[in-house]
C-alpha atoms as a PDB file:
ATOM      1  CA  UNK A   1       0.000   0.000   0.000  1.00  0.00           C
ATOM      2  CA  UNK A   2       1.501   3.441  -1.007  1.00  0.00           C
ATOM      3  CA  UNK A   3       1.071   6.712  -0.796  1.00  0.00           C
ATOM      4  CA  UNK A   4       1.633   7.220  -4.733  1.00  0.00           C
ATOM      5  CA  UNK A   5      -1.471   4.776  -5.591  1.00  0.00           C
ATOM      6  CA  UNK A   6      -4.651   4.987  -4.238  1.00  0.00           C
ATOM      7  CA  UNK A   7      -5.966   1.564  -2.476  1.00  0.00           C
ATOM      8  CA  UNK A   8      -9.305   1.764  -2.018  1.00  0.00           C
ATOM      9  CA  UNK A   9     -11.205   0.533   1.213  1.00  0.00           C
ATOM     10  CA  UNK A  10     -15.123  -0.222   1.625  1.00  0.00           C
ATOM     11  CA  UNK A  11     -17.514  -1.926   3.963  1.00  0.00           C
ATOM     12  CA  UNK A  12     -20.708  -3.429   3.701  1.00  0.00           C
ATOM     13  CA  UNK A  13     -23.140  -5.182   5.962  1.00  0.00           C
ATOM     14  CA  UNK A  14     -24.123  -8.153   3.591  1.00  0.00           C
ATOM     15  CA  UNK A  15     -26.820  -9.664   5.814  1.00  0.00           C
ATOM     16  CA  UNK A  16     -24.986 -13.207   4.680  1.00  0.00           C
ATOM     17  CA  UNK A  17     -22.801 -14.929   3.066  1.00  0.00           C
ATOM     18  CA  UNK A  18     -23.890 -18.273   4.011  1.00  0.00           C
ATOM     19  CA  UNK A  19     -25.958 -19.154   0.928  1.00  0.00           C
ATOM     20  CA  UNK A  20     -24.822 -20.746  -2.317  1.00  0.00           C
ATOM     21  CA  UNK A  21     -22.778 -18.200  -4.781  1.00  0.00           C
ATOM     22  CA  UNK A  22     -22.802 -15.087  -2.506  1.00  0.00           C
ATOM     23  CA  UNK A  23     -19.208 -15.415  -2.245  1.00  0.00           C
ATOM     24  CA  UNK A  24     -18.638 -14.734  -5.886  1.00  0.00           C
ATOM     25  CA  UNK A  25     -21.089 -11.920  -5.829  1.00  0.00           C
ATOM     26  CA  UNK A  26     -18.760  -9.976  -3.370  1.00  0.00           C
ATOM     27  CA  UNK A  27     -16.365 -10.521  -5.314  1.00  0.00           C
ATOM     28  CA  UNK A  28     -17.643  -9.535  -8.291  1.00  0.00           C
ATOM     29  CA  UNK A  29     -18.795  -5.951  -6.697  1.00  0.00           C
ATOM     30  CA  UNK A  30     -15.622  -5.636  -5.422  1.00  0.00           C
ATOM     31  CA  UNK A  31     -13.787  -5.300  -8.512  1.00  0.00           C
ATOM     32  CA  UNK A  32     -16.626  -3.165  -9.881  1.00  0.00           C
ATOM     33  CA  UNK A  33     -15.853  -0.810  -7.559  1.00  0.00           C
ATOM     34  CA  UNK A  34     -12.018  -1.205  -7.654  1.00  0.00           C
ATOM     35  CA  UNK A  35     -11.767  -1.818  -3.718  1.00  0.00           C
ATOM     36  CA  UNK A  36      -8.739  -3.219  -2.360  1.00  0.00           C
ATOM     37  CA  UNK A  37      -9.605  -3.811   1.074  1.00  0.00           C
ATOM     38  CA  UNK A  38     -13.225  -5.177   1.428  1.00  0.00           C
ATOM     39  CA  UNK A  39     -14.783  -5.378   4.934  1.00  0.00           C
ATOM     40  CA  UNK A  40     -17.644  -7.698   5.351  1.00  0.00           C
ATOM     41  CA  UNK A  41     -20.257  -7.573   8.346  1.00  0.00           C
ATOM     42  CA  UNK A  42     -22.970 -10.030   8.995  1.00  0.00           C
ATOM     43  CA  UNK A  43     -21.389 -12.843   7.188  1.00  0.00           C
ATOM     44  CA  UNK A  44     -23.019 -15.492   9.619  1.00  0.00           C
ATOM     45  CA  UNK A  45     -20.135 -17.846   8.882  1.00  0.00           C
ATOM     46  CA  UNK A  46     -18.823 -19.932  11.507  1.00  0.00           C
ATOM     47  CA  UNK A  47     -15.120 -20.574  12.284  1.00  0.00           C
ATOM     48  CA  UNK A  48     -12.117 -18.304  11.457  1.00  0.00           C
ATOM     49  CA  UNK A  49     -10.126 -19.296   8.802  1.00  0.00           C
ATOM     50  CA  UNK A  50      -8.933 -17.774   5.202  1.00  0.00           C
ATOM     51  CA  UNK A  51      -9.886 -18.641   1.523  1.00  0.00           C
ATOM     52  CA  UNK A  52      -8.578 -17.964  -1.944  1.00  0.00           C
ATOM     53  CA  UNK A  53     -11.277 -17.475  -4.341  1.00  0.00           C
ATOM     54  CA  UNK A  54     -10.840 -18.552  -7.850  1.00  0.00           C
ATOM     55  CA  UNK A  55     -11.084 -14.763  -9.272  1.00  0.00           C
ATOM     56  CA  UNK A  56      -7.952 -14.109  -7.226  1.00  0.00           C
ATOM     57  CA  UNK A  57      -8.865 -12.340  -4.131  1.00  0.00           C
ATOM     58  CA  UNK A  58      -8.303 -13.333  -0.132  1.00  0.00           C
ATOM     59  CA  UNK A  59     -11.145 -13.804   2.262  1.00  0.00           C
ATOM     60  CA  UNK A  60     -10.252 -13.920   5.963  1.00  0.00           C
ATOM     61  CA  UNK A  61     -12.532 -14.647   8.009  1.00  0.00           C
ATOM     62  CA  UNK A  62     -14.047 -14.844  11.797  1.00  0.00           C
ATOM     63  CA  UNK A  63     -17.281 -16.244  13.016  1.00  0.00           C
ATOM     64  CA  UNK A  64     -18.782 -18.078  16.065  1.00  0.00           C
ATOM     65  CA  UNK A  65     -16.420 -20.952  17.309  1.00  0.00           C
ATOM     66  CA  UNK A  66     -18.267 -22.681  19.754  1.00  0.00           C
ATOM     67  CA  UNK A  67     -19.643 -26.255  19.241  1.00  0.00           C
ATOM     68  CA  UNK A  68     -24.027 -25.703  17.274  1.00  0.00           C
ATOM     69  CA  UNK A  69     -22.802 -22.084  17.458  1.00  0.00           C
ATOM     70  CA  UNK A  70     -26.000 -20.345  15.041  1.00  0.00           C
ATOM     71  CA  UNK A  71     -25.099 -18.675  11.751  1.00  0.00           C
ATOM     72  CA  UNK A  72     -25.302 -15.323  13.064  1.00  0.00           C
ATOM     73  CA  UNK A  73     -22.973 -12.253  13.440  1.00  0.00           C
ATOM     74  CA  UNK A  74     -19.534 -12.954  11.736  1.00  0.00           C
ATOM     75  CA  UNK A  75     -16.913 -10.774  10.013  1.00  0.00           C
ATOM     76  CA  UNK A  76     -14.554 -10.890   7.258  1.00  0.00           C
ATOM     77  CA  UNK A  77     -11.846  -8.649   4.818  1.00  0.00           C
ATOM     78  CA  UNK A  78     -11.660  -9.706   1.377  1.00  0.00           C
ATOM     79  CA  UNK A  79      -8.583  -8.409  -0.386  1.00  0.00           C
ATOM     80  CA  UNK A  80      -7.730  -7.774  -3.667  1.00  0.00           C
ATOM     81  CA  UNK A  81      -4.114  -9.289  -4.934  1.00  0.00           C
ATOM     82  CA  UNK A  82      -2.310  -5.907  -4.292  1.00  0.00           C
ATOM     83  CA  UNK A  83      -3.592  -5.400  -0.529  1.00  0.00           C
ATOM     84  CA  UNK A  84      -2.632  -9.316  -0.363  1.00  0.00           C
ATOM     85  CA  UNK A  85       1.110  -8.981  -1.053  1.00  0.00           C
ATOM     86  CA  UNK A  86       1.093  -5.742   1.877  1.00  0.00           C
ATOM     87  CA  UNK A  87      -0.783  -8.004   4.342  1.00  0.00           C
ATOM     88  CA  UNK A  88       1.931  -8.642   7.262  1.00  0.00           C
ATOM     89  CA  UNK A  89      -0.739 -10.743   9.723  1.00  0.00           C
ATOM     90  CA  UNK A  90      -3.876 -11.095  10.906  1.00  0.00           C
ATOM     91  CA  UNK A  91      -6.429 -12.080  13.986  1.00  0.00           C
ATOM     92  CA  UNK A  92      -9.824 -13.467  14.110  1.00  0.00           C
ATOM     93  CA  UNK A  93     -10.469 -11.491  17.551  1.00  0.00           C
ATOM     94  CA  UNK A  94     -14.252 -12.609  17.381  1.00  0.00           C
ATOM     95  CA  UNK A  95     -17.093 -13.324  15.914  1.00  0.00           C
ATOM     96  CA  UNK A  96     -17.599  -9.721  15.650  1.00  0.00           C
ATOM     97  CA  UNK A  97     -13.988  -8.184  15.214  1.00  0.00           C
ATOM     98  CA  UNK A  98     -11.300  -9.387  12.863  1.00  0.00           C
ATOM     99  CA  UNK A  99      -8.376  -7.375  12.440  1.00  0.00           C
ATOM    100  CA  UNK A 100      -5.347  -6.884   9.700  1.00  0.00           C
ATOM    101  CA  UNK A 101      -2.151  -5.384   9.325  1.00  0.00           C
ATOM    102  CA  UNK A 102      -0.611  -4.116   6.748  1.00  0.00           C
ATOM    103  CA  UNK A 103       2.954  -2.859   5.300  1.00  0.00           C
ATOM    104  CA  UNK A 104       3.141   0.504   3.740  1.00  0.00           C
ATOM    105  CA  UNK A 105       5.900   2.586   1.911  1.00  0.00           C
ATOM    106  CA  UNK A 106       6.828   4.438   4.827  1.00  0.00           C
ATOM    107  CA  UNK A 107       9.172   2.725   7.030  1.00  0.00           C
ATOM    108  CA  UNK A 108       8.155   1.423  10.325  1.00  0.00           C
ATOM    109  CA  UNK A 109       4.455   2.559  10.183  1.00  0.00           C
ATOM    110  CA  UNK A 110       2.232  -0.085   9.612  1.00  0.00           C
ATOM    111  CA  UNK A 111      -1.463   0.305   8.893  1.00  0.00           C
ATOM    112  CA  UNK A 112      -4.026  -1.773  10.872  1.00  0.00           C
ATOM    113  CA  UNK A 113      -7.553  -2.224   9.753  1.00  0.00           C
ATOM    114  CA  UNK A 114      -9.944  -3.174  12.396  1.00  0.00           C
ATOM    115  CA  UNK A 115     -13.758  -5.147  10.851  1.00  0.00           C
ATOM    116  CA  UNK A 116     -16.580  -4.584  13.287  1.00  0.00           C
ATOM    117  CA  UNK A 117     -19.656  -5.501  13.783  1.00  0.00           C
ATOM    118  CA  UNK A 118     -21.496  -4.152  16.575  1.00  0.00           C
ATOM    119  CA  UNK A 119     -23.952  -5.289  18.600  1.00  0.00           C
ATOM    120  CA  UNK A 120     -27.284  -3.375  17.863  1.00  0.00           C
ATOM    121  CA  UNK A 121     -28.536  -0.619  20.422  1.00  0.00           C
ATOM    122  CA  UNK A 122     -31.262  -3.024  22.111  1.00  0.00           C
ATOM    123  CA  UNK A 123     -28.416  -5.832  22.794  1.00  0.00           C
ATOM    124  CA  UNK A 124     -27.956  -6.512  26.638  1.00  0.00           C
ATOM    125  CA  UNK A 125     -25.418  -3.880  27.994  1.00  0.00           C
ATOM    126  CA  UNK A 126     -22.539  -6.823  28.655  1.00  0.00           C
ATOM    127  CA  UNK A 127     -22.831  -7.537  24.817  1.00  0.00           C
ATOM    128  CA  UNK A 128     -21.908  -4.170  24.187  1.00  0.00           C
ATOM    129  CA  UNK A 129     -19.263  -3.762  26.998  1.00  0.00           C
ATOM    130  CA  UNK A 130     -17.797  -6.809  26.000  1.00  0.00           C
ATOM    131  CA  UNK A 131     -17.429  -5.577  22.615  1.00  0.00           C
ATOM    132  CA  UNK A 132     -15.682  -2.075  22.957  1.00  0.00           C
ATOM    133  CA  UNK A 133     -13.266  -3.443  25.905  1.00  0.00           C
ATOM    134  CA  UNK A 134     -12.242  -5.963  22.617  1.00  0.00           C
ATOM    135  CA  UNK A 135     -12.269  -3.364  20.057  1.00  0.00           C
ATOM    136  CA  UNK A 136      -9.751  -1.420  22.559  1.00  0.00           C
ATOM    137  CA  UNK A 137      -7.550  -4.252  23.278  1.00  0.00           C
ATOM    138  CA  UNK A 138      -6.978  -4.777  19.783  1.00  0.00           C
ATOM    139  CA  UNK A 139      -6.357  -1.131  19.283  1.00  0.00           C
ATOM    140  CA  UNK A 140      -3.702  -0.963  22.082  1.00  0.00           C
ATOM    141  CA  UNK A 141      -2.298  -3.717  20.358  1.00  0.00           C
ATOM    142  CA  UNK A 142      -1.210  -0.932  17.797  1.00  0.00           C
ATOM    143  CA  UNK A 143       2.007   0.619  17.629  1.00  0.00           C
ATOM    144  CA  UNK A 144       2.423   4.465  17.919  1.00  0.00           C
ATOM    145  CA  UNK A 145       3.281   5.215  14.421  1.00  0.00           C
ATOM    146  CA  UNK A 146       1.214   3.413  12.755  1.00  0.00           C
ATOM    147  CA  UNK A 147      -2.298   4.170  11.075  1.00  0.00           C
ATOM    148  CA  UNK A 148      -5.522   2.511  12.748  1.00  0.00           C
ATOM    149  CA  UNK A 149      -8.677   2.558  10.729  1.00  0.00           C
ATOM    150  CA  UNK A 150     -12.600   1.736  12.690  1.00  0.00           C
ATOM    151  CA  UNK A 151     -14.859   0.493   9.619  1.00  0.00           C
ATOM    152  CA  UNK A 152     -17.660  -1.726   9.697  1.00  0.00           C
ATOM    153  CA  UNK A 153     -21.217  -1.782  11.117  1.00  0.00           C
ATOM    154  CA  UNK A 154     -21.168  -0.072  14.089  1.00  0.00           C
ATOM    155  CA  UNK A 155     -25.001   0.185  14.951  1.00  0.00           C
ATOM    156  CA  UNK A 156     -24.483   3.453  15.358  1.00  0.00           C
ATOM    157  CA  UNK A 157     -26.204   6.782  15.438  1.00  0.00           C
ATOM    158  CA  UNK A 158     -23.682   9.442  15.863  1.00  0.00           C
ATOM    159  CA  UNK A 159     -25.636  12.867  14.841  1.00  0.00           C
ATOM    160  CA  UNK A 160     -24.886  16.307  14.232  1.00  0.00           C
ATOM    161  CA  UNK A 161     -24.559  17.473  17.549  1.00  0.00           C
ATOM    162  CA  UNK A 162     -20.761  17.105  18.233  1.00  0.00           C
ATOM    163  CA  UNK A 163     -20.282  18.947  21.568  1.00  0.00           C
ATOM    164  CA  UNK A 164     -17.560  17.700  23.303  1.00  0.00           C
ATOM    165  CA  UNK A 165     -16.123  15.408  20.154  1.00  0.00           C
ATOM    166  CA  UNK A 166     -15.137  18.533  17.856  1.00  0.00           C
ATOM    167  CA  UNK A 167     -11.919  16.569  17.307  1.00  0.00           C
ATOM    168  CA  UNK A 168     -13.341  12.819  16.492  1.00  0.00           C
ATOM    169  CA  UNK A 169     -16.252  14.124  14.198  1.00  0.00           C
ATOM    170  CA  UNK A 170     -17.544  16.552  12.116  1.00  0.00           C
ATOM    171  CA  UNK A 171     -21.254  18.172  12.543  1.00  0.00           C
ATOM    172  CA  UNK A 172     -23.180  16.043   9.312  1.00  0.00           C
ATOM    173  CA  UNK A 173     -24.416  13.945  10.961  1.00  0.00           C
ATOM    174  CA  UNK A 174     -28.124  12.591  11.091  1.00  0.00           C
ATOM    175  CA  UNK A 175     -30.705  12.719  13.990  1.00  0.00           C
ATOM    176  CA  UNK A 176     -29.965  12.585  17.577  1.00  0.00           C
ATOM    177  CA  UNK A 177     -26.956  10.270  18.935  1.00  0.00           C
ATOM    178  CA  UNK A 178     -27.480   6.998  20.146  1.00  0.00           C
ATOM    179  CA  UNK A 179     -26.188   5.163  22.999  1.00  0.00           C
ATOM    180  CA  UNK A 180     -23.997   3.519  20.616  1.00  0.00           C
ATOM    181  CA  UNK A 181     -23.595   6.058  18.538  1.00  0.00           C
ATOM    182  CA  UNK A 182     -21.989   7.577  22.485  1.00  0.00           C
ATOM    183  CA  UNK A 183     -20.084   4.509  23.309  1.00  0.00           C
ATOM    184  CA  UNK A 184     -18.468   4.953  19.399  1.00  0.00           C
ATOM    185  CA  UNK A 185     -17.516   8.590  19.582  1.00  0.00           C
ATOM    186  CA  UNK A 186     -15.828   7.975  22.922  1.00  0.00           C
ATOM    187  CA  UNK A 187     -14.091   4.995  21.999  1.00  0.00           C
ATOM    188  CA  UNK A 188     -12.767   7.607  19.130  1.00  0.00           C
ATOM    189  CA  UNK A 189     -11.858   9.910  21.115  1.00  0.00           C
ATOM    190  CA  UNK A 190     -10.092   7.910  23.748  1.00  0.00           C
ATOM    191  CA  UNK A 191      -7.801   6.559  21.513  1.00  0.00           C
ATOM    192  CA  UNK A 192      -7.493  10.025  19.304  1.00  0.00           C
ATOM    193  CA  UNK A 193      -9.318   8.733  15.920  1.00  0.00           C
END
């Protein structure tokens, strides 16, 4: 990944990938679009594990791991052959986090992509606390220099009201913030994203 080209990066809440030639439909978007890195939420696979699809790109992926775990939740990167030969590591975190590192042209500053999905704003409050104190451990897992980038679905309603977060987000937002949409903009701006 360099500077000089631009690599694109997208996300999309799919609903599923666990029905018969979804797989190749991502795909297929995904070069329509000329997206390098690819995050996927609500794949409702289970297991973590990678793939290498027949039109050339990588899917990494992270679901449920327990034993008659359901098909729910579930995250994954797809990445094209370029953002393949920058990819340094990566770590199924859970079945709602996977996270990826990546080399860049600069030396010693490496950029980490973090997939979420989010539990939505009804979910039991130990869901959700659960989920951000992972999100931050895997953030503090990131070195000084290097870039960290949030994408996913984060169930979130952040608004336009951005009192007390002018320096995590701007003011076009939609509607009033939700409790998520709170729990997001702090996580943001505890860790100076």
């Amino acid at each position: 990944l360099t500077p000089r080209k631009t690599t694109r990066g997208a996300t999309w809440n799919i609903r599923t990938m666990y029905q018969k030639g979804k797989t190749i439909q991502v795909a297929r978007e995904m070069k329509n679009y000329k997206i390098g890195v690819l995050g996927l939420s609500e794949t409702r696979w289970l297991q973590a594990g990678q793939l290498r699809l027949t039109s050339g790109e990588q899917l990494l992926y992270s679901g449920h791991t327990e034993d008659g775990a359901p098909h729910t939740e579930g995250v994954a990167l797809m990445l094209a052959p370029e953002a393949q030969r920058t990819l340094i590591g990566w770590e199924p975190v859970n079945s709602r986090i996977i996270t990826a590192k990546f080399i860049t042209k600069k030396k010693n500053i490496r950029l980490n992509i973090n997939q979420c999905y989010a539990p939505p704003n009804d979910a039991e409050e130990e869901k959700k606390d659960d989920f951000y104190q992972q999100l931050q451990s895997s953030i503090d897992k990131v070195g000084s220099k290097d870039v960290t980038i949030l994408m996913g679905d984060f169930n979130a309603k952040i608004g336009s009201d951005n009192t007390g977060y002018e320096d995590t987000m701007g003011t076009h937002g939609l509607g009033q913030m939700s409790e998520n949409g709170e729990r997001f903009a702090e996580l943001c701006a505890l860790n100076q994203l």
